[in-house]
Structure formats: structure tokens, C-alpha cells
C-alpha atoms as a PDB file:
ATOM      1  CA  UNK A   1      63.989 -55.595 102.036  1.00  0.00           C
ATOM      2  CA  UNK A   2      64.707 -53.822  98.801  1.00  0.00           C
ATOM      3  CA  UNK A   3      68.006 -53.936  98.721  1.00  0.00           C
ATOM      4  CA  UNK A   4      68.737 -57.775  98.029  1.00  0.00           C
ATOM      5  CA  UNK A   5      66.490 -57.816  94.172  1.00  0.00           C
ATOM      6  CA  UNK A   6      68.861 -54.672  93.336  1.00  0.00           C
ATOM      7  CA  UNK A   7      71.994 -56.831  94.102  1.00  0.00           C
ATOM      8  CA  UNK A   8      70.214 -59.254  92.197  1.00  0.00           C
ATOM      9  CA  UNK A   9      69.277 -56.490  88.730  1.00  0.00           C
ATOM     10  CA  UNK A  10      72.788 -55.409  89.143  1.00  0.00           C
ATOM     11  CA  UNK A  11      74.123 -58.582  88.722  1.00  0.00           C
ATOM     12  CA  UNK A  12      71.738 -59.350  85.978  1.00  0.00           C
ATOM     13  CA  UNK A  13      72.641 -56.096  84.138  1.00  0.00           C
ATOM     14  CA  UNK A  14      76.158 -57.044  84.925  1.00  0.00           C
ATOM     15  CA  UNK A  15      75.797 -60.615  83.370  1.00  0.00           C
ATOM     16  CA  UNK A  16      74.072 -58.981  80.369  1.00  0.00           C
ATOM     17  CA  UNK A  17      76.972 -56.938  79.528  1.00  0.00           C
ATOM     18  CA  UNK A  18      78.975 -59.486  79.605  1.00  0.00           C
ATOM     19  CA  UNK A  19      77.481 -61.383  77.314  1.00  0.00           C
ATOM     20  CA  UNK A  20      76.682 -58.910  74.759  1.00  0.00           C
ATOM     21  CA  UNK A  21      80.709 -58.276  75.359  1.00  0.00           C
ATOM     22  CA  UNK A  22      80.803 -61.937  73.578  1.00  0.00           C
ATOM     23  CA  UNK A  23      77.899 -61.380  70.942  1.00  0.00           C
ATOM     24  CA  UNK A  24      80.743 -58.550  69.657  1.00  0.00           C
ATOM     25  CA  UNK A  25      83.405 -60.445  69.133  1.00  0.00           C
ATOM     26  CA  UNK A  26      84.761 -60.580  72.624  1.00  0.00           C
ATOM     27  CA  UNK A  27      86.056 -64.181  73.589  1.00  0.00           C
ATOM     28  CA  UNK A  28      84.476 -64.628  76.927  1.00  0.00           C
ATOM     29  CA  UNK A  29      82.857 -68.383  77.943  1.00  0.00           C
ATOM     30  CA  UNK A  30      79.643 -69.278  78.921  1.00  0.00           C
ATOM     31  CA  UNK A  31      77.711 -66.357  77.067  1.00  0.00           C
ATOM     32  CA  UNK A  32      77.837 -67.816  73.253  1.00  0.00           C
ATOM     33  CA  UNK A  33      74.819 -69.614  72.435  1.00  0.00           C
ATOM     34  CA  UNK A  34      74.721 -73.328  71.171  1.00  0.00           C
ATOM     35  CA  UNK A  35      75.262 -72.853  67.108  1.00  0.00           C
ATOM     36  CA  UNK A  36      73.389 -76.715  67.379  1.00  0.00           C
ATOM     37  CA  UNK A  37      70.214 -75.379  68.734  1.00  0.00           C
ATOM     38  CA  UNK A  38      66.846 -76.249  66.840  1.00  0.00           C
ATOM     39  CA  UNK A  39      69.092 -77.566  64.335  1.00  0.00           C
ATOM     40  CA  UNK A  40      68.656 -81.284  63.155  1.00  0.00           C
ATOM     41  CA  UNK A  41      71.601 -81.883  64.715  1.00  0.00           C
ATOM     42  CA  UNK A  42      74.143 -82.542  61.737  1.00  0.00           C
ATOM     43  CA  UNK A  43      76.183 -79.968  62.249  1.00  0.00           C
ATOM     44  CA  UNK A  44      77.608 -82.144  65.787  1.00  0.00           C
ATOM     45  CA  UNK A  45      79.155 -84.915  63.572  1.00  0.00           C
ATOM     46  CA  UNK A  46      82.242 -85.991  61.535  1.00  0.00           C
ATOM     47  CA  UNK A  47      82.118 -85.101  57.745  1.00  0.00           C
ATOM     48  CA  UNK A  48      81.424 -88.552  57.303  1.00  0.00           C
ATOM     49  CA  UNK A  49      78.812 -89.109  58.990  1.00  0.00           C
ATOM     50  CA  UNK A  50      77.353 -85.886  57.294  1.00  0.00           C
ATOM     51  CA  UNK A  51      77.569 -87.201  53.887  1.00  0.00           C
ATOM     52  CA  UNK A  52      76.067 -90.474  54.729  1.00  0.00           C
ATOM     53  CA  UNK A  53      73.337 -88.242  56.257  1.00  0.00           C
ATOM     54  CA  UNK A  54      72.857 -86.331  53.325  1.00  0.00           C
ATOM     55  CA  UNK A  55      72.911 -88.792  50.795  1.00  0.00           C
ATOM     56  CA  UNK A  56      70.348 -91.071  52.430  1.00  0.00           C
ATOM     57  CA  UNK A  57      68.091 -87.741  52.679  1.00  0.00           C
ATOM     58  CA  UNK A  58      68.334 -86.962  48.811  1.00  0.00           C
ATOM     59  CA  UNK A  59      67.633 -90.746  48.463  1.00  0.00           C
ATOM     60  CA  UNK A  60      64.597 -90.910  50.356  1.00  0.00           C
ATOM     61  CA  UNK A  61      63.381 -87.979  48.920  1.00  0.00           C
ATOM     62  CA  UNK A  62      59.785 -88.428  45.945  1.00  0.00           C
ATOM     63  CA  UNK A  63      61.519 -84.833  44.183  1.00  0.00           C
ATOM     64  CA  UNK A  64      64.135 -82.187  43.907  1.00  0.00           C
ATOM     65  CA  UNK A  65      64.504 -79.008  41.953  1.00  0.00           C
ATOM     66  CA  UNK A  66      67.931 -79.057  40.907  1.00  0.00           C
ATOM     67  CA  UNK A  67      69.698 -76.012  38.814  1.00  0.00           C
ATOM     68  CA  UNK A  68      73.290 -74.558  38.359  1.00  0.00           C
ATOM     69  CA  UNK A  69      75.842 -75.057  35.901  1.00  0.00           C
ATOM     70  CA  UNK A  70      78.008 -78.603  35.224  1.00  0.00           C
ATOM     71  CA  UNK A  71      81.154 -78.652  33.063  1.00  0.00           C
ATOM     72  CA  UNK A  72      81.854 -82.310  31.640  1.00  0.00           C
ATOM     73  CA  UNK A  73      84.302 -83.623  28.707  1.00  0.00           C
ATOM     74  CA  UNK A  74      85.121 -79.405  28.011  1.00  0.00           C
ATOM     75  CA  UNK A  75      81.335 -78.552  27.620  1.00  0.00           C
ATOM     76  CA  UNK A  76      79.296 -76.346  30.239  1.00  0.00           C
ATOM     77  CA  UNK A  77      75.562 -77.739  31.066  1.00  0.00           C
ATOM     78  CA  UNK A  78      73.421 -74.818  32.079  1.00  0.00           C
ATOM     79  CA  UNK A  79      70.604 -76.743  34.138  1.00  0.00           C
ATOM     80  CA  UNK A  80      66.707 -76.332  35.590  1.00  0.00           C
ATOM     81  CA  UNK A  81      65.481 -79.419  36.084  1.00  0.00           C
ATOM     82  CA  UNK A  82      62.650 -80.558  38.496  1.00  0.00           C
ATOM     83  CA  UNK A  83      63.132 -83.902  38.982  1.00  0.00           C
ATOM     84  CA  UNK A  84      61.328 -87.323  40.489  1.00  0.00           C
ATOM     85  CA  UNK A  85      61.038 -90.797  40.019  1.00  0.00           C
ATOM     86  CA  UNK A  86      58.399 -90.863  37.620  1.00  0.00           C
ATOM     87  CA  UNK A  87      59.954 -88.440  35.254  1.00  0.00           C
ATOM     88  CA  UNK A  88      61.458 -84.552  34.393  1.00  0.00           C
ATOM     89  CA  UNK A  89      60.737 -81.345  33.487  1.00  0.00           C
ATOM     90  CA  UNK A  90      63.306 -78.026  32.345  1.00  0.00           C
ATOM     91  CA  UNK A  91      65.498 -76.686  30.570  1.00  0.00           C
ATOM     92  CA  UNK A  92      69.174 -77.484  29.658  1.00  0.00           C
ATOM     93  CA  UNK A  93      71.450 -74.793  27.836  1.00  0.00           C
ATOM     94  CA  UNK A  94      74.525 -76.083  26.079  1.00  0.00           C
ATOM     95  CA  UNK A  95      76.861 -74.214  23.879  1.00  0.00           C
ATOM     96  CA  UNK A  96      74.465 -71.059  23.598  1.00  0.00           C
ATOM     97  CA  UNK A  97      71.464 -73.183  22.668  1.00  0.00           C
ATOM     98  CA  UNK A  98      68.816 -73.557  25.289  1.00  0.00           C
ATOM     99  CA  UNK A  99      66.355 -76.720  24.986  1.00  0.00           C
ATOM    100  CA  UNK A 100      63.351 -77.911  26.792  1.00  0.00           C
ATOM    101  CA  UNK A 101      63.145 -81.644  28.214  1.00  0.00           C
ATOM    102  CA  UNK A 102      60.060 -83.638  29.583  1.00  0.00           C
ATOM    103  CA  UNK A 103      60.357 -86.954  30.442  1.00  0.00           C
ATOM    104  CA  UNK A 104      56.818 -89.049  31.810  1.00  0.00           C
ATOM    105  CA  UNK A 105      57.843 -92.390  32.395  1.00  0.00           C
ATOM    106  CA  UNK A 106      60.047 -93.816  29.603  1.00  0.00           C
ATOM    107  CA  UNK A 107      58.961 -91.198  27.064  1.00  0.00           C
ATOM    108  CA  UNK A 108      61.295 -88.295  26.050  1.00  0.00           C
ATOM    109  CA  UNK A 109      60.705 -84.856  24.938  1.00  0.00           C
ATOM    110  CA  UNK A 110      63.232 -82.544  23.611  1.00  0.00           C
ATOM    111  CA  UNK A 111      61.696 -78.876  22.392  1.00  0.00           C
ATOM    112  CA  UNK A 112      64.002 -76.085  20.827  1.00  0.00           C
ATOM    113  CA  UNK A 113      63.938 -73.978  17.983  1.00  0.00           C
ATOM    114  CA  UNK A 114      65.101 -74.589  14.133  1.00  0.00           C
ATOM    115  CA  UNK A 115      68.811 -73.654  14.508  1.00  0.00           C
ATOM    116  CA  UNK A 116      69.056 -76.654  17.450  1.00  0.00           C
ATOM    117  CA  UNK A 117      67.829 -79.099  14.765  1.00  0.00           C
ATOM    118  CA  UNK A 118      69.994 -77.514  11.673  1.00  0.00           C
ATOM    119  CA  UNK A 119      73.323 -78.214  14.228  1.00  0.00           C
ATOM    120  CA  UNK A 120      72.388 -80.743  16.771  1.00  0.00           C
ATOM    121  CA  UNK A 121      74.777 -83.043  15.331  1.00  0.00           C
ATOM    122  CA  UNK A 122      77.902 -80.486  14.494  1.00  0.00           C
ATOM    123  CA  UNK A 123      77.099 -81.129  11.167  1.00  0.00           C
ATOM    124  CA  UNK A 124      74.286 -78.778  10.253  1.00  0.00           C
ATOM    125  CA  UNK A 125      74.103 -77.597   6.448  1.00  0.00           C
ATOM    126  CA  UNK A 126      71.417 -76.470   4.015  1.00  0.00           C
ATOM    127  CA  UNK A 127      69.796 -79.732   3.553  1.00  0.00           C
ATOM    128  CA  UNK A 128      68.350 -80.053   7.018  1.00  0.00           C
ATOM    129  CA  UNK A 129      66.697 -76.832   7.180  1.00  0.00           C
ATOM    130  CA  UNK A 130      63.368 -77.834   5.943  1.00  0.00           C
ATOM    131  CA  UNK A 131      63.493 -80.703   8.669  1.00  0.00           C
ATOM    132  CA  UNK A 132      64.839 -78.677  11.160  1.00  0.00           C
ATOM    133  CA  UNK A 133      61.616 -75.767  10.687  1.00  0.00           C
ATOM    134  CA  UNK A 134      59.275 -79.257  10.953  1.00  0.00           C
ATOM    135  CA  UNK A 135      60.875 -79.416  14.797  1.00  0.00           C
ATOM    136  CA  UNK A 136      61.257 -75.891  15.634  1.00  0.00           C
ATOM    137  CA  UNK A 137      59.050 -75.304  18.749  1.00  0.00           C
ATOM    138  CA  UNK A 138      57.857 -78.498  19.241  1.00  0.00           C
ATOM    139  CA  UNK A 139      58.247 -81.428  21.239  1.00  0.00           C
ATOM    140  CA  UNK A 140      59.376 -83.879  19.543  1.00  0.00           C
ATOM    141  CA  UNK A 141      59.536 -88.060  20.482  1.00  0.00           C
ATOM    142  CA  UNK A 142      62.800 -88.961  20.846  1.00  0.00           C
ATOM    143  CA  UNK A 143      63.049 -93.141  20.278  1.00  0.00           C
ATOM    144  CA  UNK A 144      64.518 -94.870  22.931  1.00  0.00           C
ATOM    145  CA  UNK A 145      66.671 -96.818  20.275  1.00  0.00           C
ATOM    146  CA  UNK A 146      68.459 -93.050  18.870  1.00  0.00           C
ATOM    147  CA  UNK A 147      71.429 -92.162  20.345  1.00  0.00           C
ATOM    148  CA  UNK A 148      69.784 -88.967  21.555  1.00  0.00           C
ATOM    149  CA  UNK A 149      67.976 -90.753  23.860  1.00  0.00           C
ATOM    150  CA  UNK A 150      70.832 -91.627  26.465  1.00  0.00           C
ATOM    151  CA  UNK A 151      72.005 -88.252  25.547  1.00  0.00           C
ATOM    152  CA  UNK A 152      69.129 -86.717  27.189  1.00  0.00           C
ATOM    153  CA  UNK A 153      67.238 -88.863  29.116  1.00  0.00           C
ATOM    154  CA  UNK A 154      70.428 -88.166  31.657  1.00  0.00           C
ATOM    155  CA  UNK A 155      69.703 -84.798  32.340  1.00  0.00           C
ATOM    156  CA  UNK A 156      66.306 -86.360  33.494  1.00  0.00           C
ATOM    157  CA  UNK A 157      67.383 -89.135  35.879  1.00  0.00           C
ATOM    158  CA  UNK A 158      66.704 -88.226  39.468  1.00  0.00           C
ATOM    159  CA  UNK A 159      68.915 -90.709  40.330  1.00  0.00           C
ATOM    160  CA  UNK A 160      71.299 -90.961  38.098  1.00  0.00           C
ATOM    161  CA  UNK A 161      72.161 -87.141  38.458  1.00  0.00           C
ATOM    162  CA  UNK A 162      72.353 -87.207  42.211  1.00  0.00           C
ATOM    163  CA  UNK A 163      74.492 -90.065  41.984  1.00  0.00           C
ATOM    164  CA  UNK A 164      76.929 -88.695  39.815  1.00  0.00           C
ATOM    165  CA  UNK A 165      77.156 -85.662  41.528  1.00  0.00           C
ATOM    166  CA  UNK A 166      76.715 -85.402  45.030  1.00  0.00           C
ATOM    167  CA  UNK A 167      80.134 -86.773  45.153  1.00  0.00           C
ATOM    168  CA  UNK A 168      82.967 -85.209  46.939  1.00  0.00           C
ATOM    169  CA  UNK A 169      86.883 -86.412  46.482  1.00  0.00           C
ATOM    170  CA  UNK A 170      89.776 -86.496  48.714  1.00  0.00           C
ATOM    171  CA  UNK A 171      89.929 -86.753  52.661  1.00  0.00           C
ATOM    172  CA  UNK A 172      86.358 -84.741  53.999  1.00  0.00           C
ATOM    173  CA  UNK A 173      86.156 -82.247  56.591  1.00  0.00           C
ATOM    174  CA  UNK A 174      83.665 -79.615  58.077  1.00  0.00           C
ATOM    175  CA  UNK A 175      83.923 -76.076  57.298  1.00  0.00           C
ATOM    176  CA  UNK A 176      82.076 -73.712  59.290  1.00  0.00           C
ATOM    177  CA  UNK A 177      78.553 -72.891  59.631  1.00  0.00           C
ATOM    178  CA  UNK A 178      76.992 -70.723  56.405  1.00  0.00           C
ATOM    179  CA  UNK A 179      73.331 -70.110  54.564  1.00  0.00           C
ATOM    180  CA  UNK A 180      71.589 -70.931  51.639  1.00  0.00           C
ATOM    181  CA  UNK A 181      68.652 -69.227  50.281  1.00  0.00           C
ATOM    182  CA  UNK A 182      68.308 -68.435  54.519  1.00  0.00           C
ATOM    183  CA  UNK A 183      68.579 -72.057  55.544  1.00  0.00           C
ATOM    184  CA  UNK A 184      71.595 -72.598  58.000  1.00  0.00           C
ATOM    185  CA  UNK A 185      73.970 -75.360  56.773  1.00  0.00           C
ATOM    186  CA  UNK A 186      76.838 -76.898  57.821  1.00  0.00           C
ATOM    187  CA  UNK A 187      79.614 -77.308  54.941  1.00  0.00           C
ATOM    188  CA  UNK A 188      81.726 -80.462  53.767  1.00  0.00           C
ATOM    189  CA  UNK A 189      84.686 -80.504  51.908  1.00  0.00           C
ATOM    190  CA  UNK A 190      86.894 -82.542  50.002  1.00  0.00           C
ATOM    191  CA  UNK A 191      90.523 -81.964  50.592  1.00  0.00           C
ATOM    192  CA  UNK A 192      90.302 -78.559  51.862  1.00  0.00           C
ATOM    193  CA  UNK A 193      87.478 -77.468  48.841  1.00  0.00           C
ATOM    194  CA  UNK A 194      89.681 -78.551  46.159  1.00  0.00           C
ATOM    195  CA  UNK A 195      88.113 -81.881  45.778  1.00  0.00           C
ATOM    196  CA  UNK A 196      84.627 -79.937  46.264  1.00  0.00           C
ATOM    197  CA  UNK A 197      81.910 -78.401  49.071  1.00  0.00           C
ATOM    198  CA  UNK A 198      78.588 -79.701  49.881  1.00  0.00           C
ATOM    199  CA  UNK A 199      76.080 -77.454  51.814  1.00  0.00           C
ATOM    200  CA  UNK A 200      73.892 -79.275  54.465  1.00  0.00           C
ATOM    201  CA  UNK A 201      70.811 -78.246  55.871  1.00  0.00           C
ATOM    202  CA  UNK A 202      70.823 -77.745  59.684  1.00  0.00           C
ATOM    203  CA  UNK A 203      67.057 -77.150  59.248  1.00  0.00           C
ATOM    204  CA  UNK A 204      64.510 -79.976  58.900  1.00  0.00           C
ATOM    205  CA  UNK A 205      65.568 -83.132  56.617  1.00  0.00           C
ATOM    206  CA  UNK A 206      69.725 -82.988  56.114  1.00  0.00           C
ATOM    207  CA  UNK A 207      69.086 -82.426  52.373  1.00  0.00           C
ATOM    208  CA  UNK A 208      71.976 -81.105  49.885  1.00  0.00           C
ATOM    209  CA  UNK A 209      71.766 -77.633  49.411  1.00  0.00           C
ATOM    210  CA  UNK A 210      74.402 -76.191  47.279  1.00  0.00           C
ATOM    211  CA  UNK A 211      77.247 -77.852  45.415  1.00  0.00           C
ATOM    212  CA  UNK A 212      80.746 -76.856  43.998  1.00  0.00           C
ATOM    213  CA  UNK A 213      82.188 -79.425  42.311  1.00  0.00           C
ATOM    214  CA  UNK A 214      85.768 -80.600  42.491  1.00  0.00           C
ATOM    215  CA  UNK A 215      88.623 -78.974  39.933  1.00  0.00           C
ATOM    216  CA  UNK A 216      85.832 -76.112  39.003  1.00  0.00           C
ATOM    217  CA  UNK A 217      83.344 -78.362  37.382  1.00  0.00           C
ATOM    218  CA  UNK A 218      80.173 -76.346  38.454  1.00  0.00           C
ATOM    219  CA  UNK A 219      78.260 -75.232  41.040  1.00  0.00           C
ATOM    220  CA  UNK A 220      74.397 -76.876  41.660  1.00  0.00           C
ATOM    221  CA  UNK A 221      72.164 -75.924  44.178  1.00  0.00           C
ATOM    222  CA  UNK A 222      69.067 -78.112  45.205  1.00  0.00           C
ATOM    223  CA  UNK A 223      65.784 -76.955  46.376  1.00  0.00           C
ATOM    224  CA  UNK A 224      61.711 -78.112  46.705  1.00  0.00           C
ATOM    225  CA  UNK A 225      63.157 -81.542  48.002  1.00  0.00           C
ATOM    226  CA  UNK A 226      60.288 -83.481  48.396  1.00  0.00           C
ATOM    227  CA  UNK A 227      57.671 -81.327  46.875  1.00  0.00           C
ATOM    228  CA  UNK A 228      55.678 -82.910  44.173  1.00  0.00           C
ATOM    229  CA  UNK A 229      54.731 -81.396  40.929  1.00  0.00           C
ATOM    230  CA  UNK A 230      52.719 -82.155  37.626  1.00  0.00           C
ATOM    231  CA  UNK A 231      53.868 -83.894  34.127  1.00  0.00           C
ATOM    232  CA  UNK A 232      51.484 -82.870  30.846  1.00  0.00           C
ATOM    233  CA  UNK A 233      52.218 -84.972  28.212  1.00  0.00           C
ATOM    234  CA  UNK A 234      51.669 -82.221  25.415  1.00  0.00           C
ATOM    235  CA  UNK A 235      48.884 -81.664  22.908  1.00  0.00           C
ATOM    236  CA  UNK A 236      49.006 -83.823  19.808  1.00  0.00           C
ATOM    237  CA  UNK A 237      49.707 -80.716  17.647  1.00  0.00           C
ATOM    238  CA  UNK A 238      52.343 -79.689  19.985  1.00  0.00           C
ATOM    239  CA  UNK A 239      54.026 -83.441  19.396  1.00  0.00           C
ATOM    240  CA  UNK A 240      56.461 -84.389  16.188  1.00  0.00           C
ATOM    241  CA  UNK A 241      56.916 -88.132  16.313  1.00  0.00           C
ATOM    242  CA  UNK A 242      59.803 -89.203  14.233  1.00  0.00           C
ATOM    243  CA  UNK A 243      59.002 -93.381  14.943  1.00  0.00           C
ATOM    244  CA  UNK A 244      62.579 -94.927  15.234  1.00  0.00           C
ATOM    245  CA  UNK A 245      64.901 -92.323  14.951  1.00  0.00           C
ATOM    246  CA  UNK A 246      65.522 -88.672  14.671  1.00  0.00           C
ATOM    247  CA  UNK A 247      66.320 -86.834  11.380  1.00  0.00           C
ATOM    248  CA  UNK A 248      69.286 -85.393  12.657  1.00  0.00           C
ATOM    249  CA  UNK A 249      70.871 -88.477  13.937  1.00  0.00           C
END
């Protein structure tokens, strides 16, 4: 009577071995366990089909916390935005000078110290020092009418920004299974990465995760998608309002 359940642990312990043989490396079927399970079950389909999947997740998403670096017409963006429909807030660093944006609504603030003002149109000289120490630390109205305005207000577009850049090129593929920040994703690429990689979540909603741009034109990553968060219009004495246009335009 005992004999028969220690034919049945040896074969257990047997099986066990087996498949810890294939945990190690060793390329033995039936052992491996299903990379798809408790996924969202991305990772099955064509690259495709991912994006589509992906983008309609970043567009049905309220907000986004996106940061990383963008290079665009020679110039590298250093980016931490937290973005949503209603508006922005962050910080955007450009040539060694780091500024603050807010956006609520239609209105646009733009914060940075003196020397930002003195040069923000490549132009800077003597003369606009005393307007430039008016602006330094503030945040200042920028008019929807001064060519600063579309500058900006970019940076600050939910929309617009995913748009632009949650864009791969050239014929799409899969590539492998990988992390971000510990979430398991499944990885697109254009034309073998040279057009660009896009990171998927496996985990929950198929959101973005991390981007490399095509032709080495920055690397984002995206995180809080969905997670709403607070715009404070600033205190009057905080607030330079210029009326129709800027000084320095």
C-alpha cells in the first residue's frame, strides 16, 4: 500500500527536476511557463495591433506624466511635464536654461530667472536687463497673440505631444519581453529600432511606457497615466502680466 504514492513522489521529484532543468536555460518542452499569464494579453499580437492598442490607451487616458529628453530642428528639450486635458504643469530645459510652465485652460505661464529673459530671443544685450529682473522668478502671462505662446503652449498639449510622438517609422515588429520601472512590457519597433521602440505595458491598461525615438531623437518615458492632479493659478504677486505681448518678443 505504500509503495504506489512513492512511485508517484518519485515521479514528482523527477518532473521537478526537469523543469527546473528548463528554468536554467535548458531547452526542454512543456516545463516553461506562459510569458502571457496575468498579462493583459498584448504581448499575443502583431506589432500592429499593439500600437493601435497603445495609442487608443494613451487616448482614453484624463493624464500622463511624461519626462525624458526630445531633440528637434538641432535643439535638445529636457522635459517634466504632467499633463491632461484641462491644462500642464513642469519644467522644460533648453540650451542650459531650465523654465517652469503652467498652463489652466487657455492661460500660459512661463517662470525662469533674469538671464532667460535677457536671451530668450538670441538677442539679449544691456537694455533688457532691467525688464528681464521685472520677470525673474515669476510667472509671467504669456498673450495668446505673442509668438511665445505657440512656442510653449506645445510643451503643454496632452494631445498634441502624444501625437507627435508616439510615432514609430518603418515596417513594425515585436522585440522581446523587457521592464520598466518593474512593469513587464512587450517592445515595438520600427525597422529593426532604427525607426524607434515603444515599451508596452503587459500589466493593466496597454499604456506607453518608454520611448526611443527614431534617428536618436530622444528617449521619453510615460508614467501616472490616468492619475489626476491639481492646477494653482499663482498668487497675484507671484503673476507679471505683460497685456498683449512680451517685452522680449
Amino acid at each position: 500500500m505504500t509503495a504506489i504514492p512513492r512511485r508517484r513522489t518519485g515521479r514528482a521529484a523527477l518532473a521537478g527536476a526537469v523543469c527546473a532543468l528548463a528554468v536554467t536555460g535548458t531547452a526542454l518542452t512543456g516545463c516553461s511557463e506562459d510569458p502571457d499569464a496575468g498579462t493583459n494579453g498584448v504581448g499575443k499580437l502583431p506589432a500592429d495591433q499593439i500600437q493601435s492598442r497603445t495609442r487608443a490607451a494613451a487616448e482614453s487616458a484624463d493624464a500622463v506624466r511624461l519626462s525624458g529628453n526630445v531633440v528637434t530642428s538641432g535643439r535638445t528639450y529636457k522635459l517634466d511635464m504632467s499633463l491632461k486635458s484641462g491644462g500642464a504643469s513642469g519644467s522644460v530645459t533648453a540650451e542650459g536654461a531650465t523654465f517652469q510652465l503652467l498652463r489652466i485652460g487657455e492661460q500660459l505661464f512661463l517662470k525662469a530667472d533674469s538671464d532667460f529673459w535677457t536671451h530668450a530671443d538670441g538677442e539679449g544685450d544691456g537694455s533688457d536687463a532691467a525688464a528681464a529682473g521685472k520677470l525673474d522668478g515669476k510667472f509671467v502671462k504669456v498673450p495668446q497673440g505673442d509668438p511665445s505662446y505657440k512656442k510653449f503652449s506645445g510643451f503643454t498639449d496632452m494631445d498634441v505631444l502624444l501625437e507627435g510622438l508616439l510615432t514609430l517609422h518603418g515596417s513594425l515588429d515585436t522585440d522581446g519581453r523587457h521592464q520598466q520601472a518593474g512593469v513587464r512590457t512587450v517592445r515595438i519597433t520600427g525597422d529593426d529600432g532604427s525607426g524607434g521602440t515603444l515599451d508596452v505595458s503587459l500589466e493593466g491598461k496597454a499604456y506607453p511606457l518608454r520611448l526611443v525615438r527614431a534617428g536618436g531623437a530622444g528617449t521619453l518615458t510615460f508614467s501616472a497615466w490616468g492619475k489626476d492632479f491639481t492646477l494653482t493659478e499663482p498668487e497675484k504677486d507671484e503673476t507679471v502680466d505683460y497685456g498683449k505681448q512680451l517685452p522680449t518678443s
